[in-house]
N, C-alpha and C. Protein backbone atom coordinates (compact mmCIF):
# COMPACT_ATOMS: atom_id res chain seq x y z
N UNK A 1 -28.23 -5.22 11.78
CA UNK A 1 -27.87 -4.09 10.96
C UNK A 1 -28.72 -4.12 9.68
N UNK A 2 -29.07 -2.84 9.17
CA UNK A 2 -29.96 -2.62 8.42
C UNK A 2 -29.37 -1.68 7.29
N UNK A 3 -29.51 -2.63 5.95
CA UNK A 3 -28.80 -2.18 4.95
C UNK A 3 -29.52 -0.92 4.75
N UNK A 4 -28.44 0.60 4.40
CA UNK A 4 -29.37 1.34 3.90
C UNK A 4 -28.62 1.97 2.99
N UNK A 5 -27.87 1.51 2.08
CA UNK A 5 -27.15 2.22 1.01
C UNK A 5 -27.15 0.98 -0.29
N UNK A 6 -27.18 2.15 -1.25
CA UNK A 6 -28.06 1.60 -2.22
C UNK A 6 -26.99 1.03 -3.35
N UNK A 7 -27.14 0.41 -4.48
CA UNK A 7 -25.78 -0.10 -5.18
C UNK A 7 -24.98 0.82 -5.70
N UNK A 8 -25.31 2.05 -6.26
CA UNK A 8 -24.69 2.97 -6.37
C UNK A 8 -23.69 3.83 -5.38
N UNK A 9 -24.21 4.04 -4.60
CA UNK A 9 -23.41 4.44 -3.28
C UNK A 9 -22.50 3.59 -2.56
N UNK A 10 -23.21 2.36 -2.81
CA UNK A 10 -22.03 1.11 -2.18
C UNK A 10 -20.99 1.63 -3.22
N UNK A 11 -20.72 1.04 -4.44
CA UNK A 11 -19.97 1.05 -5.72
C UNK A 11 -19.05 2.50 -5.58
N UNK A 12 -19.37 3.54 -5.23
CA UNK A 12 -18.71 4.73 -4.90
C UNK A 12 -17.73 5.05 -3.72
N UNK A 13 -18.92 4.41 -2.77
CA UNK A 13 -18.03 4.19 -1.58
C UNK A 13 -16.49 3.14 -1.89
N UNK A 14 -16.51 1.80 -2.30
CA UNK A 14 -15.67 1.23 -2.52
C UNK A 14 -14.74 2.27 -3.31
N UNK A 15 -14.87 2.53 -4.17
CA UNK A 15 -13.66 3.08 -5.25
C UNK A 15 -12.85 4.39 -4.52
N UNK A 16 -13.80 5.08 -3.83
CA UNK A 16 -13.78 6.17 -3.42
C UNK A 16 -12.67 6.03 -1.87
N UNK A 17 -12.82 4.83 -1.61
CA UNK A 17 -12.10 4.41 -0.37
C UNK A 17 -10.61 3.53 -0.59
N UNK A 18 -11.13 2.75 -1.90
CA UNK A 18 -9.61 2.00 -2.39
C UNK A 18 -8.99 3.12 -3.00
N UNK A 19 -9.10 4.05 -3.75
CA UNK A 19 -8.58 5.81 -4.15
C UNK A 19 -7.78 5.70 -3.16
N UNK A 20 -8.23 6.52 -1.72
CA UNK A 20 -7.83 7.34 -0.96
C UNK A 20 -6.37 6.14 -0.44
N UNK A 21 -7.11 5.08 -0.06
CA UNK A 21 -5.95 3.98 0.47
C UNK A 21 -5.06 3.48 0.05
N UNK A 22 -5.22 3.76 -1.62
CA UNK A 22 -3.88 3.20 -2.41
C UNK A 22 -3.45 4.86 -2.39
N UNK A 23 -3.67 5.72 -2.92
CA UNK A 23 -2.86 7.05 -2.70
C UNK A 23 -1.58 7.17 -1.63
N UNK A 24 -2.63 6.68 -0.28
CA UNK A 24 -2.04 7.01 0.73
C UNK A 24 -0.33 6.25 1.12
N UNK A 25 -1.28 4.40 0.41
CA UNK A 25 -0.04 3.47 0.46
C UNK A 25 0.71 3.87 -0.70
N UNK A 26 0.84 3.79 -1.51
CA UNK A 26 1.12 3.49 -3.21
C UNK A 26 2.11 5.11 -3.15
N UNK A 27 1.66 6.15 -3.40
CA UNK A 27 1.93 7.20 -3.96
C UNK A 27 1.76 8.24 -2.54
N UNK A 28 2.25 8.12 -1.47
CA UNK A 28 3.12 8.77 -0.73
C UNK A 28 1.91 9.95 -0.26
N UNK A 29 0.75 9.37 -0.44
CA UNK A 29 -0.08 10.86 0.22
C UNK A 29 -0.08 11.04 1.59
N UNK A 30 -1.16 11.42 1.85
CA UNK A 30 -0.99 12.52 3.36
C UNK A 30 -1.76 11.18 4.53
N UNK A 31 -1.03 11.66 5.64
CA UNK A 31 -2.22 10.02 6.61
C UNK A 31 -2.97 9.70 6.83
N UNK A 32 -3.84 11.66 6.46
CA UNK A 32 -5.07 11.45 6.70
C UNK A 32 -6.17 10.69 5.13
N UNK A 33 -5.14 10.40 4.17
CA UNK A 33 -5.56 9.69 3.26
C UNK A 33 -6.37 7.93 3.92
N UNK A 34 -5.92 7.82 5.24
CA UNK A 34 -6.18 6.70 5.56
C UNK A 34 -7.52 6.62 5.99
N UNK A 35 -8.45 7.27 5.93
CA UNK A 35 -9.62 7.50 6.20
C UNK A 35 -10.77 6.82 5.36
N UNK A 36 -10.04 6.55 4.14
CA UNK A 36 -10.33 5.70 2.99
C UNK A 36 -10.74 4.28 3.34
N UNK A 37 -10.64 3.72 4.47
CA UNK A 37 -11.10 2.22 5.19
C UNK A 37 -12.53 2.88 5.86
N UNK A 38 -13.09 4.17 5.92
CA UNK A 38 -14.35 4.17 6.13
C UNK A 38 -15.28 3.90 4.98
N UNK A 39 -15.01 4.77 4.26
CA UNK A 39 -16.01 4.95 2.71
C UNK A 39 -16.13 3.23 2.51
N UNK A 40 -14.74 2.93 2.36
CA UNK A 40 -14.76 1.11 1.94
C UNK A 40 -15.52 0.20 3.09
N UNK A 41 -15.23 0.27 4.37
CA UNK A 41 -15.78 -0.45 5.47
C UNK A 41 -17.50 -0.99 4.50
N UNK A 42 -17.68 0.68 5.18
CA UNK A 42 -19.81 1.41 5.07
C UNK A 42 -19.94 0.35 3.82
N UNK A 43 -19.06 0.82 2.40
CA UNK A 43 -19.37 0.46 1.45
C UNK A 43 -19.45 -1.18 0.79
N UNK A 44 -18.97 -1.90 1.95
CA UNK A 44 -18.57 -3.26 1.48
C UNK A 44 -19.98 -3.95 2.44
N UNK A 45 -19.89 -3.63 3.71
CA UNK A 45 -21.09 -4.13 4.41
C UNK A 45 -22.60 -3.32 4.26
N UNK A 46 -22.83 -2.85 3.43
CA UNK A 46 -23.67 -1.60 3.04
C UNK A 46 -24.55 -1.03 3.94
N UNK A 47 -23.74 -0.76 5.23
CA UNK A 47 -24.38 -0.04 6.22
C UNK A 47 -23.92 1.27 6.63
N UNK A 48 -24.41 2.06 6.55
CA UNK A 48 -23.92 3.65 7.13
C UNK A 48 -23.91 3.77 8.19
N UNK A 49 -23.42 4.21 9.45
CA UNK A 49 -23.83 4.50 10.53
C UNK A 49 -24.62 6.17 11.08
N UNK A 50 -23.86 6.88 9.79
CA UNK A 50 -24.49 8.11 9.65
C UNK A 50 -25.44 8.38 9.56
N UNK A 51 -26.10 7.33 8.29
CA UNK A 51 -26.90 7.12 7.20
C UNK A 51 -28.19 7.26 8.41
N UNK A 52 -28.21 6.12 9.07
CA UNK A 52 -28.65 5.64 9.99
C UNK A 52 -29.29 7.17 11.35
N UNK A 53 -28.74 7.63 11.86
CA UNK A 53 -28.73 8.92 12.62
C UNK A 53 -29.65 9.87 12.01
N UNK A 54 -29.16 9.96 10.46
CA UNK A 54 -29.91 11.12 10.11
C UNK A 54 -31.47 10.30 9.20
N UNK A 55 -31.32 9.38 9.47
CA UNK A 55 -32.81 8.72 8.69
C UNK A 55 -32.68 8.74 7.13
N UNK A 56 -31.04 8.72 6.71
CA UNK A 56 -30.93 8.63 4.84
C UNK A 56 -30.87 7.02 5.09
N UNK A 57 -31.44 7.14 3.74
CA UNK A 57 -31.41 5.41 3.01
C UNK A 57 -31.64 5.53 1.25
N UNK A 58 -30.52 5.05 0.86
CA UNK A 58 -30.25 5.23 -0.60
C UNK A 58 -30.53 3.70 -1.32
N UNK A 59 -31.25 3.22 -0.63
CA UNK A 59 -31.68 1.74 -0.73
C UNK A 59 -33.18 1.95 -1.68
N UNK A 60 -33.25 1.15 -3.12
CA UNK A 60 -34.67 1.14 -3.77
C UNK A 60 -35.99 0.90 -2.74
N UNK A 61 -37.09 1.78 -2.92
CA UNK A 61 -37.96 0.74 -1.69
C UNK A 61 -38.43 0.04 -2.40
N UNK A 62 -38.99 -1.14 -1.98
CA UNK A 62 -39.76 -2.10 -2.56
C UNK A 62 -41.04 -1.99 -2.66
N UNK A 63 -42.34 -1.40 -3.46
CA UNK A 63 -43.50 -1.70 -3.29
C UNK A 63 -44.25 -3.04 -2.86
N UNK A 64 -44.91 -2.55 -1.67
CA UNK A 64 -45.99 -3.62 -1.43
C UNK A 64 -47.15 -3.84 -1.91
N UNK A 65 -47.32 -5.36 -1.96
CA UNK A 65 -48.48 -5.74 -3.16
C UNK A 65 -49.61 -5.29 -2.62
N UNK A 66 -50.51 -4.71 -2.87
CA UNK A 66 -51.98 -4.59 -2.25
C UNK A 66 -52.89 -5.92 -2.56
C-alpha cells in the first residue's frame, strides 16, 4: 500500500471521523453517523482507496536530485 494522503488530509480525516463517531456514540446522532470509521480508517493508515482509483495523491512530491 501506497501512502497517498498528505498530513493535512490525514489530520482532517482523523477529526472529521472521531466528529462523526463520537456524535453518533456520545450525543445520540443518526447511524449513518457511523461512517466516521472510514474518514478515520483512510486517515490513520494514510491510504485512500479512492484516492488511489482516481490517481489523487495529496502527498508532498519529493524532488529528485539531478
Amino acid at each position: 500500500m501506497k501512502v497517498n494522503e498528505g498530513s493535512l488530509d490525514r489530520i482532517l480525516r482523523v477529526v472529521a471521523g472521531l466528529a462523526l463517531i463520537a456524535w453518533a456514540a456520545f450525543f445520540g446522532g443518526p447511524v449513518w453517523a457511523w461512517i466516521g470509521l472510514v474518514p478515520l480508517a483512510t486517515g490513520s493508515i494514510g491510504m485512500c482507496p479512492l484516492y488511489s482509483m482516481l490517481g489523487i495523491n495529496t502527498c508532498p512530491v519529493k524532488k529528485e536530485s539531478a
